[in-house]
PDB file of N, CA and C in Angstrom:
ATOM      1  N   UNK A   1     106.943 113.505 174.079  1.00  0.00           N
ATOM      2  CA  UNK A   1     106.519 112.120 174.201  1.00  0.00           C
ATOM      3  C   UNK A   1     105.060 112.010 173.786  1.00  0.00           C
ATOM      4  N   UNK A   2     104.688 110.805 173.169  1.00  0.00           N
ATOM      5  CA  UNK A   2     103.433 110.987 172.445  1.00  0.00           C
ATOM      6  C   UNK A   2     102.765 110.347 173.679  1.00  0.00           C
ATOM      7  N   UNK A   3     100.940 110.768 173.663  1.00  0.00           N
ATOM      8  CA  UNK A   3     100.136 110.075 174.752  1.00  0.00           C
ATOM      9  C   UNK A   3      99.635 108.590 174.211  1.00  0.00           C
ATOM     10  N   UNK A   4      99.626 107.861 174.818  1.00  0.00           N
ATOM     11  CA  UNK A   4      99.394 106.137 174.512  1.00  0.00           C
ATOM     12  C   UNK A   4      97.699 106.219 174.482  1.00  0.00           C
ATOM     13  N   UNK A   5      97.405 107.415 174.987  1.00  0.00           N
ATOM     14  CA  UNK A   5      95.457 107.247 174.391  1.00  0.00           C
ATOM     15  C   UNK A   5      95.509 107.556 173.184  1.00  0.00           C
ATOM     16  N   UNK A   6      96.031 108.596 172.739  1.00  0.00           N
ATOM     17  CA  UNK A   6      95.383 109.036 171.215  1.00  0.00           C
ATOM     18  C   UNK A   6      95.676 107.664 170.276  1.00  0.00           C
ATOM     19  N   UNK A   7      95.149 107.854 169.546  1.00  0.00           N
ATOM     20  CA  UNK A   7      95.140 107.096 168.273  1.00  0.00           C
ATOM     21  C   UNK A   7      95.907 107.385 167.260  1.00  0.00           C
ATOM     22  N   UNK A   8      96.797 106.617 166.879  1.00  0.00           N
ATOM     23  CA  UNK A   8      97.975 106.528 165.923  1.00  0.00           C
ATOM     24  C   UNK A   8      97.655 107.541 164.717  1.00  0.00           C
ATOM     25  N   UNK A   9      96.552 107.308 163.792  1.00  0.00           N
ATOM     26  CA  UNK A   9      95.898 106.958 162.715  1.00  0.00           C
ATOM     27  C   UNK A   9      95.347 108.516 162.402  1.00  0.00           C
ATOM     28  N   UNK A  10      94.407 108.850 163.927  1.00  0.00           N
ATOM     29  CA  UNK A  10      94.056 110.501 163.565  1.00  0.00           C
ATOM     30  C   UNK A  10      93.090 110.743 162.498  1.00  0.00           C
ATOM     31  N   UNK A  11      92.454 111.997 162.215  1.00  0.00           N
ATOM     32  CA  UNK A  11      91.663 112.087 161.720  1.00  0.00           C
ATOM     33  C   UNK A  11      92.330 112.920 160.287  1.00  0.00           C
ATOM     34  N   UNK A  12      93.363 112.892 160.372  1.00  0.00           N
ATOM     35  CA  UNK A  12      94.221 113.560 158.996  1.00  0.00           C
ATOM     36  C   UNK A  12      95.052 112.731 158.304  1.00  0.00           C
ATOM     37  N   UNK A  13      94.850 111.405 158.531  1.00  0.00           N
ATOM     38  CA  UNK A  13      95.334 110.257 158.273  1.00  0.00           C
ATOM     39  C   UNK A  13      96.877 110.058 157.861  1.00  0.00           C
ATOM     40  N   UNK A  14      97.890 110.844 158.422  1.00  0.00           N
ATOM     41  CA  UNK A  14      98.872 110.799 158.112  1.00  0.00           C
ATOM     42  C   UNK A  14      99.793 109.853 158.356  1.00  0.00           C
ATOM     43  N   UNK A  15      99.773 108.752 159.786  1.00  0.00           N
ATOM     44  CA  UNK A  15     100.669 108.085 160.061  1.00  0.00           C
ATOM     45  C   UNK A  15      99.677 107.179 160.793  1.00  0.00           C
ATOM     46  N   UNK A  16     100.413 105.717 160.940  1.00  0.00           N
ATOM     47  CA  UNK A  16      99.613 104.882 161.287  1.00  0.00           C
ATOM     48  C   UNK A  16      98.483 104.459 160.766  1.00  0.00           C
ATOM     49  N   UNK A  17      98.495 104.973 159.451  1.00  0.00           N
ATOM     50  CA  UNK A  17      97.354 104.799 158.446  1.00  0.00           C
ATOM     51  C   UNK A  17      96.850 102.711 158.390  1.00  0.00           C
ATOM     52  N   UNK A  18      95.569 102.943 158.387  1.00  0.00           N
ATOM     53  CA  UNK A  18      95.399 101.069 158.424  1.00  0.00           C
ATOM     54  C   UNK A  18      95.349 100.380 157.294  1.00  0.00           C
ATOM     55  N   UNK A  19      95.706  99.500 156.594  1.00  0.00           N
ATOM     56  CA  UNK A  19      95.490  99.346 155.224  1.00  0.00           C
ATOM     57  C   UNK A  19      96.611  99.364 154.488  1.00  0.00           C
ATOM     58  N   UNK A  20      97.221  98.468 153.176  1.00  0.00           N
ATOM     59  CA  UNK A  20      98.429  98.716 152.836  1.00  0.00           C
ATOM     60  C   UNK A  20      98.598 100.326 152.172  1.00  0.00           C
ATOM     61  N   UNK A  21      99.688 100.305 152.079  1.00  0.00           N
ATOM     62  CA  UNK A  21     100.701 101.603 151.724  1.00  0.00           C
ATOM     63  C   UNK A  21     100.138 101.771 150.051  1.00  0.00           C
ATOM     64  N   UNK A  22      99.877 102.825 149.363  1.00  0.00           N
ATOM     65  CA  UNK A  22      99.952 102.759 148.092  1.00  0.00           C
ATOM     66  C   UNK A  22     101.073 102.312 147.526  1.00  0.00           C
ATOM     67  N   UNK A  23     101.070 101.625 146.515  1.00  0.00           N
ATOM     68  CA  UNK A  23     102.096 101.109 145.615  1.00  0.00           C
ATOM     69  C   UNK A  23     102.707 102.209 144.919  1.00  0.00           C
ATOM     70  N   UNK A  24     103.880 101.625 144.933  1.00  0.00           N
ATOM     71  CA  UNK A  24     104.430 103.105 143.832  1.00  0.00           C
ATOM     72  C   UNK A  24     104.046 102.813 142.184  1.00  0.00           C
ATOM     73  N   UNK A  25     103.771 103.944 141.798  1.00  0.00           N
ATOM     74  CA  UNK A  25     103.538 104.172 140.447  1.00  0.00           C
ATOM     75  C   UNK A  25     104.234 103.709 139.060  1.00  0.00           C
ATOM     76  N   UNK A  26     104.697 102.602 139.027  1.00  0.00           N
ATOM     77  CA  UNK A  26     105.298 102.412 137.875  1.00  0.00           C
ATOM     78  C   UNK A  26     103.906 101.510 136.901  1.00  0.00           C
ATOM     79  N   UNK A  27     104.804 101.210 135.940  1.00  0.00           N
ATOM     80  CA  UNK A  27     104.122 100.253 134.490  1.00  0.00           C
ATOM     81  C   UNK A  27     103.613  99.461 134.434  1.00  0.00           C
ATOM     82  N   UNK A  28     103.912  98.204 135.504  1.00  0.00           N
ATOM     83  CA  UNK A  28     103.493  96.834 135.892  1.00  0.00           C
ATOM     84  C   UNK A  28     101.946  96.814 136.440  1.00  0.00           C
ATOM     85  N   UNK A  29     101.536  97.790 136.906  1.00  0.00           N
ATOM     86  CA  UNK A  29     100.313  98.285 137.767  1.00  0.00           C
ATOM     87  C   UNK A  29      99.601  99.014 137.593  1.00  0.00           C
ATOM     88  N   UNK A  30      99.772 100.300 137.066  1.00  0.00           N
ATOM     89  CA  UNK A  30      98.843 101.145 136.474  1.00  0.00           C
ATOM     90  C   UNK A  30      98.751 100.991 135.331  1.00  0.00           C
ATOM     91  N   UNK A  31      98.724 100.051 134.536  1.00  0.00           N
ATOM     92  CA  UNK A  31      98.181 100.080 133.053  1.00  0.00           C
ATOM     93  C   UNK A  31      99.019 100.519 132.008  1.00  0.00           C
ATOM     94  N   UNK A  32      98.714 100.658 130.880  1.00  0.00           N
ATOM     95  CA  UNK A  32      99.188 100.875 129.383  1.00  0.00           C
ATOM     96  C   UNK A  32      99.517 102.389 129.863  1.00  0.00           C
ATOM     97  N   UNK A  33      98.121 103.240 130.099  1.00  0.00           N
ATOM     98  CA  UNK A  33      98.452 104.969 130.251  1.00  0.00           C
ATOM     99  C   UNK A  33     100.032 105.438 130.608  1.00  0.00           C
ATOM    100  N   UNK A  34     100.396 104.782 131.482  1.00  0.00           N
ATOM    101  CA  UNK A  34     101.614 105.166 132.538  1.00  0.00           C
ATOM    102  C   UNK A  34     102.786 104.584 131.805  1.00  0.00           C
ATOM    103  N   UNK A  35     102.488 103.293 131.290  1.00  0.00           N
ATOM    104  CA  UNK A  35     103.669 102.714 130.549  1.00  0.00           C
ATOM    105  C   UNK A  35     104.249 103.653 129.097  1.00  0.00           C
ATOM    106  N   UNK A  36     103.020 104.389 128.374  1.00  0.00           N
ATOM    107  CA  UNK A  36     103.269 104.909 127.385  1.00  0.00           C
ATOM    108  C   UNK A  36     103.882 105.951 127.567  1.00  0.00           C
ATOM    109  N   UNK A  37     103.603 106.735 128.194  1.00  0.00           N
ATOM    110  CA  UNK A  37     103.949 107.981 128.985  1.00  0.00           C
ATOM    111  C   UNK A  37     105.516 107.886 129.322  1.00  0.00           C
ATOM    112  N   UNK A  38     106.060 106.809 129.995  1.00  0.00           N
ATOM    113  CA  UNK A  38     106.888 106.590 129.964  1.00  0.00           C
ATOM    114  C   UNK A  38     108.153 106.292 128.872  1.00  0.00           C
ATOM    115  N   UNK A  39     107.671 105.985 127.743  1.00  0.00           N
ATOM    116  CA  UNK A  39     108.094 105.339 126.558  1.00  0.00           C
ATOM    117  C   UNK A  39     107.985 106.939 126.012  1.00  0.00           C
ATOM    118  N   UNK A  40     107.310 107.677 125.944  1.00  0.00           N
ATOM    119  CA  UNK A  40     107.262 108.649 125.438  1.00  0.00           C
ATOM    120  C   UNK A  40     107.889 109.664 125.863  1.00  0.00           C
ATOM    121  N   UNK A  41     107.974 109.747 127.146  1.00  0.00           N
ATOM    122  CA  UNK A  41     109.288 110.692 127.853  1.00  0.00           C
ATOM    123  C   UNK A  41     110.588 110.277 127.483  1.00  0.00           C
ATOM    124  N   UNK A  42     110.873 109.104 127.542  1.00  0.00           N
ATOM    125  CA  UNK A  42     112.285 108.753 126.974  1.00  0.00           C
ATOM    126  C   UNK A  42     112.735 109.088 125.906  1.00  0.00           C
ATOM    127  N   UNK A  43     111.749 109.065 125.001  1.00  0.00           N
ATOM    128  CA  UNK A  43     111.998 109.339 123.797  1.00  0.00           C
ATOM    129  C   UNK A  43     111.981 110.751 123.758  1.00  0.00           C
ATOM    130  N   UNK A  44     111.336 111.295 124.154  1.00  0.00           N
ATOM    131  CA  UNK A  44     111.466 112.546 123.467  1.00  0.00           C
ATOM    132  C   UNK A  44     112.498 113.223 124.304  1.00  0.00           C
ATOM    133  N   UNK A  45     112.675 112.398 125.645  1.00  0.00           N
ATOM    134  CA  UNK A  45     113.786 113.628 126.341  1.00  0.00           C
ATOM    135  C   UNK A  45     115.249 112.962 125.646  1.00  0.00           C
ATOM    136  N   UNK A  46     115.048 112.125 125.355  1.00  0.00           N
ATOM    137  CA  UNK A  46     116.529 111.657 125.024  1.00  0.00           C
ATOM    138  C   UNK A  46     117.054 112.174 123.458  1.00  0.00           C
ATOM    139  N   UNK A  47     115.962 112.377 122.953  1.00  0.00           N
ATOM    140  CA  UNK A  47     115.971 113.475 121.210  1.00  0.00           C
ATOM    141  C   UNK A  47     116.113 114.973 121.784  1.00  0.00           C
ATOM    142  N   UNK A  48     115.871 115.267 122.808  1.00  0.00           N
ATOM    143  CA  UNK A  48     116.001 116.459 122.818  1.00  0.00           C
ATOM    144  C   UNK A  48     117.572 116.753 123.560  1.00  0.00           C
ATOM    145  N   UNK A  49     117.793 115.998 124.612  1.00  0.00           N
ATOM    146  CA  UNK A  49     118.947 115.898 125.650  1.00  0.00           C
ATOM    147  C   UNK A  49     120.256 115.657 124.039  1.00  0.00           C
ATOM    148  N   UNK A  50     120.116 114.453 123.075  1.00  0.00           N
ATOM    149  CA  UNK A  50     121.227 114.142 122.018  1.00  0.00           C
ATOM    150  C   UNK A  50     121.122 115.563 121.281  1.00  0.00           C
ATOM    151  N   UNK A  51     120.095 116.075 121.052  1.00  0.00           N
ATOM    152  CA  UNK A  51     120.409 117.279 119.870  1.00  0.00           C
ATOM    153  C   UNK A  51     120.847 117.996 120.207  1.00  0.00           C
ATOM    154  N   UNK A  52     120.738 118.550 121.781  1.00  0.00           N
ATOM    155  CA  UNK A  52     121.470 119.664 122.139  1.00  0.00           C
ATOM    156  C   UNK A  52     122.805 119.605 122.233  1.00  0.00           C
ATOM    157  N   UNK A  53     123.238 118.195 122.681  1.00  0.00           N
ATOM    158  CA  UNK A  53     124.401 117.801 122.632  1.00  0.00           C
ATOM    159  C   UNK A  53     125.121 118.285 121.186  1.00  0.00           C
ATOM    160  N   UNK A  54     124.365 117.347 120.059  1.00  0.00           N
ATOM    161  CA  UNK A  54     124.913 117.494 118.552  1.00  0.00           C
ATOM    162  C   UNK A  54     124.621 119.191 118.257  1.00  0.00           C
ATOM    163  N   UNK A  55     124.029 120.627 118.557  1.00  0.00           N
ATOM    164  CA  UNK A  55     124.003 121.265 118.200  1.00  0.00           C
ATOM    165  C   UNK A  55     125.549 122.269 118.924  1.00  0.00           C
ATOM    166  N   UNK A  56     125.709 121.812 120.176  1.00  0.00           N
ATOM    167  CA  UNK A  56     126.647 122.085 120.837  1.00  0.00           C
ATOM    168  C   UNK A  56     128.127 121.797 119.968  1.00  0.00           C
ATOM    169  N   UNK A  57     127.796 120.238 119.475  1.00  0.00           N
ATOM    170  CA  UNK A  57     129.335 120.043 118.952  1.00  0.00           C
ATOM    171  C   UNK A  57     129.436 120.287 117.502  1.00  0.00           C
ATOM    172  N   UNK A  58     128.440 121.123 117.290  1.00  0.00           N
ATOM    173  CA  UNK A  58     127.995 121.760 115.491  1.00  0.00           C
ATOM    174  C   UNK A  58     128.592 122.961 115.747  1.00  0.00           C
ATOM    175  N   UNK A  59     127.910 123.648 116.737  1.00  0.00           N
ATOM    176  CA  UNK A  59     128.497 125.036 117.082  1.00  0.00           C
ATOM    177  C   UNK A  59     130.160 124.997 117.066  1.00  0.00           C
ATOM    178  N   UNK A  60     130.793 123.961 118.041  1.00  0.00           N
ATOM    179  CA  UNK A  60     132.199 124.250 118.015  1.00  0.00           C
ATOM    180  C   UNK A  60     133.151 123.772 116.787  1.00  0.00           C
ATOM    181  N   UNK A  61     132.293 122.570 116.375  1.00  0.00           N
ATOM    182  CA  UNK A  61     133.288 122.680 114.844  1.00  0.00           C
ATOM    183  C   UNK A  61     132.994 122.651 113.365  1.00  0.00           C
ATOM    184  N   UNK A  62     131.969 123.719 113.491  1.00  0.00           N
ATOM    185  CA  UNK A  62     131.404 124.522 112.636  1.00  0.00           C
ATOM    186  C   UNK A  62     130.831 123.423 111.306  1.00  0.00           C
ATOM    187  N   UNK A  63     129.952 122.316 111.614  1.00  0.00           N
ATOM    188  CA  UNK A  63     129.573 121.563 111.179  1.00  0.00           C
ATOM    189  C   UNK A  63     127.862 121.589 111.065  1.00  0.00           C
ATOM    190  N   UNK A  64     127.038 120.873 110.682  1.00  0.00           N
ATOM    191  CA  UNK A  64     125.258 121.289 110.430  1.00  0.00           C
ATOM    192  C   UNK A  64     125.089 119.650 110.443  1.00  0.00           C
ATOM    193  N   UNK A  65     125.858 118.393 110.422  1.00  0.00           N
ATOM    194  CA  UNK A  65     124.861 117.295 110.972  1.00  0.00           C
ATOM    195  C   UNK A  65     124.983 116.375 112.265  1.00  0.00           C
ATOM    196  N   UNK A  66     125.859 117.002 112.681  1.00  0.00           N
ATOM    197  CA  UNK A  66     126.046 116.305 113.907  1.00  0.00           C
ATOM    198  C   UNK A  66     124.525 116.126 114.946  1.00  0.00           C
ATOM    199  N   UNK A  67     123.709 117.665 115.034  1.00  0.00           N
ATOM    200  CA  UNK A  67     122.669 117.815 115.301  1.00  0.00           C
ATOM    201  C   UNK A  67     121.017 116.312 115.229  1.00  0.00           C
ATOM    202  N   UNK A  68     121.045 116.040 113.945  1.00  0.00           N
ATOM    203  CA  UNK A  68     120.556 115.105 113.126  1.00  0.00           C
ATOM    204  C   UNK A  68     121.288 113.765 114.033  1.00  0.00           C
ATOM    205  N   UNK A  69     122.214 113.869 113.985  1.00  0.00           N
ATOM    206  CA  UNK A  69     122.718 112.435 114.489  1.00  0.00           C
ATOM    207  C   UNK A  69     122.323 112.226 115.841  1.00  0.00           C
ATOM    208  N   UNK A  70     122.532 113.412 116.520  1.00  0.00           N
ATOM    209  CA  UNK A  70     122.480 112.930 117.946  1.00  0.00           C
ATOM    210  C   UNK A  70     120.710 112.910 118.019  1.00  0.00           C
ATOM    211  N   UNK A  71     120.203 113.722 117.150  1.00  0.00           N
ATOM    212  CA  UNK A  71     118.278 113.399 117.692  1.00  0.00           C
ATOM    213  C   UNK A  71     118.137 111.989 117.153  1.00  0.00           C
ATOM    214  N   UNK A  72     118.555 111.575 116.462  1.00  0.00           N
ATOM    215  CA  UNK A  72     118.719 109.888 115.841  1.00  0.00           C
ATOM    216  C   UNK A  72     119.006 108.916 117.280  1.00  0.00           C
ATOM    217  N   UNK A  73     120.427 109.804 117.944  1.00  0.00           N
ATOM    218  CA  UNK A  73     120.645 108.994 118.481  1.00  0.00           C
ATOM    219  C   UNK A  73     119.785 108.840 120.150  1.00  0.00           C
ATOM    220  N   UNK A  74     119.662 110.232 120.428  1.00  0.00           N
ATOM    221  CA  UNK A  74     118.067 110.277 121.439  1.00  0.00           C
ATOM    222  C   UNK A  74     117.227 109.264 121.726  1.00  0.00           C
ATOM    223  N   UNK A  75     116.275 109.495 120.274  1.00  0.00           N
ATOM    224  CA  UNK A  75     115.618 108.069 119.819  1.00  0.00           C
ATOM    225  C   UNK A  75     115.867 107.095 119.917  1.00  0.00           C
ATOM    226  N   UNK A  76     116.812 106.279 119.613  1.00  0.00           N
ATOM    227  CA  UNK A  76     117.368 105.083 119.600  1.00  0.00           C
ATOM    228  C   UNK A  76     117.480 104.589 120.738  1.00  0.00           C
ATOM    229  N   UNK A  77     118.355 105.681 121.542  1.00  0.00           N
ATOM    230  CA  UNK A  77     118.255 105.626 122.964  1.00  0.00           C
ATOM    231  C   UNK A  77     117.268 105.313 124.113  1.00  0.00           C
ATOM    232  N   UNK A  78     116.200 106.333 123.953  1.00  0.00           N
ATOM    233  CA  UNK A  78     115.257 106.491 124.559  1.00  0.00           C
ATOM    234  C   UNK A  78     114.303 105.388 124.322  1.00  0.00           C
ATOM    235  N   UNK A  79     114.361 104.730 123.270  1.00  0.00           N
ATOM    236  CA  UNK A  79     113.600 103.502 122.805  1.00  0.00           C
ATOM    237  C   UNK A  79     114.170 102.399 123.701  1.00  0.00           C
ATOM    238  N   UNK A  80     115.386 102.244 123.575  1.00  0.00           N
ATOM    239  CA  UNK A  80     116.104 101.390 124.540  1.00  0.00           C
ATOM    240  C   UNK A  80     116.137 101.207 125.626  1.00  0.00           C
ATOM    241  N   UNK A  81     116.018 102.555 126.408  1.00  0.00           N
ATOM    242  CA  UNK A  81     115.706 102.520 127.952  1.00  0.00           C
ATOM    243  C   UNK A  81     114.426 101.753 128.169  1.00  0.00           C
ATOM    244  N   UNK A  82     113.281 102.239 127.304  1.00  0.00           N
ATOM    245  CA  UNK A  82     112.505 101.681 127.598  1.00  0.00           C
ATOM    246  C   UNK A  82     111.984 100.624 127.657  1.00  0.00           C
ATOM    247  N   UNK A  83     112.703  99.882 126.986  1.00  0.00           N
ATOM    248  CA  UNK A  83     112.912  98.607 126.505  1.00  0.00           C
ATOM    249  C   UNK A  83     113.272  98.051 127.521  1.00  0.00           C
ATOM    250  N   UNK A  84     114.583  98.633 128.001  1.00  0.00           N
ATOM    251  CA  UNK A  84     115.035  97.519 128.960  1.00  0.00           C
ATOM    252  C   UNK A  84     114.538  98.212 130.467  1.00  0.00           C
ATOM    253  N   UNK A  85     113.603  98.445 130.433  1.00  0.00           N
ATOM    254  CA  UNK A  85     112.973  98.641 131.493  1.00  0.00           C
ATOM    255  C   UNK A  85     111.365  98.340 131.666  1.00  0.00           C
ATOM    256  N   UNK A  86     111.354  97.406 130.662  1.00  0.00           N
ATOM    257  CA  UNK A  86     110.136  96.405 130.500  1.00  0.00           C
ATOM    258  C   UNK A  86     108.887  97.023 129.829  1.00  0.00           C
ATOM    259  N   UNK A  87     108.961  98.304 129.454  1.00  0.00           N
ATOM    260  CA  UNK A  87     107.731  99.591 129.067  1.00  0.00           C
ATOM    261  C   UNK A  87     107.050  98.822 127.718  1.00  0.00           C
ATOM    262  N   UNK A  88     108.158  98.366 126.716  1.00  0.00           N
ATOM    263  CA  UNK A  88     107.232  97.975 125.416  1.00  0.00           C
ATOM    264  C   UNK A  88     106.400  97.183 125.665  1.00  0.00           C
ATOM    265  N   UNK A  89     106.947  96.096 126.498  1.00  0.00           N
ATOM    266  CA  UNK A  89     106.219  94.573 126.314  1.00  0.00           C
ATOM    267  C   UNK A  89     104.667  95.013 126.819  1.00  0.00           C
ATOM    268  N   UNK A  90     103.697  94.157 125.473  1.00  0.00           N
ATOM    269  CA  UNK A  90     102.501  93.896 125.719  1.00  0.00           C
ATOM    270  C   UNK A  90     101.531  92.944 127.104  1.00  0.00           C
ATOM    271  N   UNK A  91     102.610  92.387 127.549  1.00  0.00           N
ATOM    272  CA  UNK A  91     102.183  91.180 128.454  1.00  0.00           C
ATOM    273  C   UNK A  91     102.875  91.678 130.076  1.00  0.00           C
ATOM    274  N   UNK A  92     101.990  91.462 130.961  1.00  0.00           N
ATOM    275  CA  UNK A  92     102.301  91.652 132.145  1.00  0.00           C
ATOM    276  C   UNK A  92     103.163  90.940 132.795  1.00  0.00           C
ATOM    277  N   UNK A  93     103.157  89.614 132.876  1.00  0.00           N
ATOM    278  CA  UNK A  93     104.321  88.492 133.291  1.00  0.00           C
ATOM    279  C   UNK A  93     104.131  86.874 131.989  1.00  0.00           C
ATOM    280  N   UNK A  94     104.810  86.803 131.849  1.00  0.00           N
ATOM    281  CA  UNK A  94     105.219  85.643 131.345  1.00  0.00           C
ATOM    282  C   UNK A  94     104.277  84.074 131.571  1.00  0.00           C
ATOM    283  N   UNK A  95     104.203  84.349 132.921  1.00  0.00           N
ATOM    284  CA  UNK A  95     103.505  82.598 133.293  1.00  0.00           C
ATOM    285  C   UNK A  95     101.857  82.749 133.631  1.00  0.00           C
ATOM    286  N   UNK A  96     101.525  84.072 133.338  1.00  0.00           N
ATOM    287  CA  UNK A  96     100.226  84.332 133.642  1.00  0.00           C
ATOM    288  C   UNK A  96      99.733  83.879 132.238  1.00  0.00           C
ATOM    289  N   UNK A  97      99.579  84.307 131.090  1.00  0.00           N
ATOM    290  CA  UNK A  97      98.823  83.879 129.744  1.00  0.00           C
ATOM    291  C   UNK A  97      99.200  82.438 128.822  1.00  0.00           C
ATOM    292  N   UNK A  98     100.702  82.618 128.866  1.00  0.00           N
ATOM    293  CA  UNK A  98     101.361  81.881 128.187  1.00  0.00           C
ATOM    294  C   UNK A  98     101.776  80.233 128.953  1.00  0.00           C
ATOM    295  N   UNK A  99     101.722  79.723 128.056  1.00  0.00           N
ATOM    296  CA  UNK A  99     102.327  77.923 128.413  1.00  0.00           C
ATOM    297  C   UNK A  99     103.646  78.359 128.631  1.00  0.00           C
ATOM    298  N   UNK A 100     104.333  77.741 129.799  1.00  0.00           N
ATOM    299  CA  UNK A 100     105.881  77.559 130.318  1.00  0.00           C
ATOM    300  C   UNK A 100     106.688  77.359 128.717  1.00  0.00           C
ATOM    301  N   UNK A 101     108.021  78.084 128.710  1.00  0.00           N
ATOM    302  CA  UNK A 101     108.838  77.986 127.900  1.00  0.00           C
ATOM    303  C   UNK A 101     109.601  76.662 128.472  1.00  0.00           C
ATOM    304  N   UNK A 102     109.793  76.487 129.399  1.00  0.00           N
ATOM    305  CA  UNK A 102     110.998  75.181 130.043  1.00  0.00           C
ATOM    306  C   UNK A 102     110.324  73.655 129.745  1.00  0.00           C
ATOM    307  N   UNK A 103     111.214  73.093 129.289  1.00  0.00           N
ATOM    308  CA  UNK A 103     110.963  71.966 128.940  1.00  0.00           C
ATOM    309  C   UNK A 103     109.972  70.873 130.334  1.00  0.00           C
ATOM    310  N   UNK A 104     109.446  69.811 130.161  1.00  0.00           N
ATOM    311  CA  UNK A 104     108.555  69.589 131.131  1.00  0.00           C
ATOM    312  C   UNK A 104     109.068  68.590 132.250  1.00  0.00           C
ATOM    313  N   UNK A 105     108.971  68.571 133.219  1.00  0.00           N
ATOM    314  CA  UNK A 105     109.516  68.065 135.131  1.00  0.00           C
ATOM    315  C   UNK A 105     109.863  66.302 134.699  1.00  0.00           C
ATOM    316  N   UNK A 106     108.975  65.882 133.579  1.00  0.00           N
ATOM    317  CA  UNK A 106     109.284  64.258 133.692  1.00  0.00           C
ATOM    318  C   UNK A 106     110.485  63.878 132.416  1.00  0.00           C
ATOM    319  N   UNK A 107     111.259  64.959 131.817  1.00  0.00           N
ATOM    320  CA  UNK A 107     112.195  64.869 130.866  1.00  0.00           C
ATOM    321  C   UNK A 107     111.321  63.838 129.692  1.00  0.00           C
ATOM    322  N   UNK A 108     110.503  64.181 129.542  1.00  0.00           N
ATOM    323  CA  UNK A 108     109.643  63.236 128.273  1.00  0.00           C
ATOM    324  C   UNK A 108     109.595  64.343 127.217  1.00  0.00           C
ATOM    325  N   UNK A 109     109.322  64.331 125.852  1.00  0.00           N
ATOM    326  CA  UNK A 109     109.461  65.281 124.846  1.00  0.00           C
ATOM    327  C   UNK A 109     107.499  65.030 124.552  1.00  0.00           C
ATOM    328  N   UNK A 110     107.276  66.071 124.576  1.00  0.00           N
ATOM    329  CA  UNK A 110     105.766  65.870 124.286  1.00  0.00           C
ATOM    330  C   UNK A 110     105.256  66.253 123.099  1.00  0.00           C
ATOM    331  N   UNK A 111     106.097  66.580 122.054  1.00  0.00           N
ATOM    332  CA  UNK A 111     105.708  66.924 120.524  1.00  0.00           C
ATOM    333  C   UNK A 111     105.690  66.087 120.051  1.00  0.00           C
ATOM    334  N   UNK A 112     104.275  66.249 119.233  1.00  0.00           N
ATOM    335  CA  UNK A 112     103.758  64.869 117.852  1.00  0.00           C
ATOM    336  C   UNK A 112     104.695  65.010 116.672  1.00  0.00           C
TER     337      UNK A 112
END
């Protein structure tokens, strides 16, 4: 049973820490560095993860481009993940820089 004098918090700051929680580490927050990094792991693990694949199915039916295809297809891949996991885009959110895409609250057309 813990004693109700000590202090949560402690001098090794492990629990009961005061102050929010660190954020977890993704793209949205730490900057370009982390986002690229990311974009760049995909890619290259997914060229490396397809070739082994394509060298595997070269080996069994005694073929030389399957290899080529699948690091093609790695790439392609790995570009994609990243993609759809928001890594390319230059812009942090949408309504922060840019004018609203949705047409405007009083249904009036405002182009000259």
């Amino acid at each position: 049973m813990r004693d109700p004098k000590k202090s949560t918090g402690g001098a090794h700051g492990k629990r009961g820490s005061k102050g929010p929680a660190p954020a977890a580490s993704d793209a949205s927050t730490d900057g370009g560095y982390n986002a690229g990094m990311a974009v760049f792991s995909y890619i290259i693990g997914g060229i490396i993860v397809w070739s082994l694949i394509g060298w595997g199915l070269d080996y069994l039916w005694g073929t030389r481009w399957i290899v080529l295809a699948g690091a093609l297809l790695g790439a392609v891949g790995g570009f994609y993940l990243s993609h759809m996991h928001g890594l390319t885009s230059s812009r942090k959110n949408a309504d922060e820089r840019h004018a609203p895409s949705a047409p405007s609250q009083d249904g009036k057309d405002n182009a000259k």
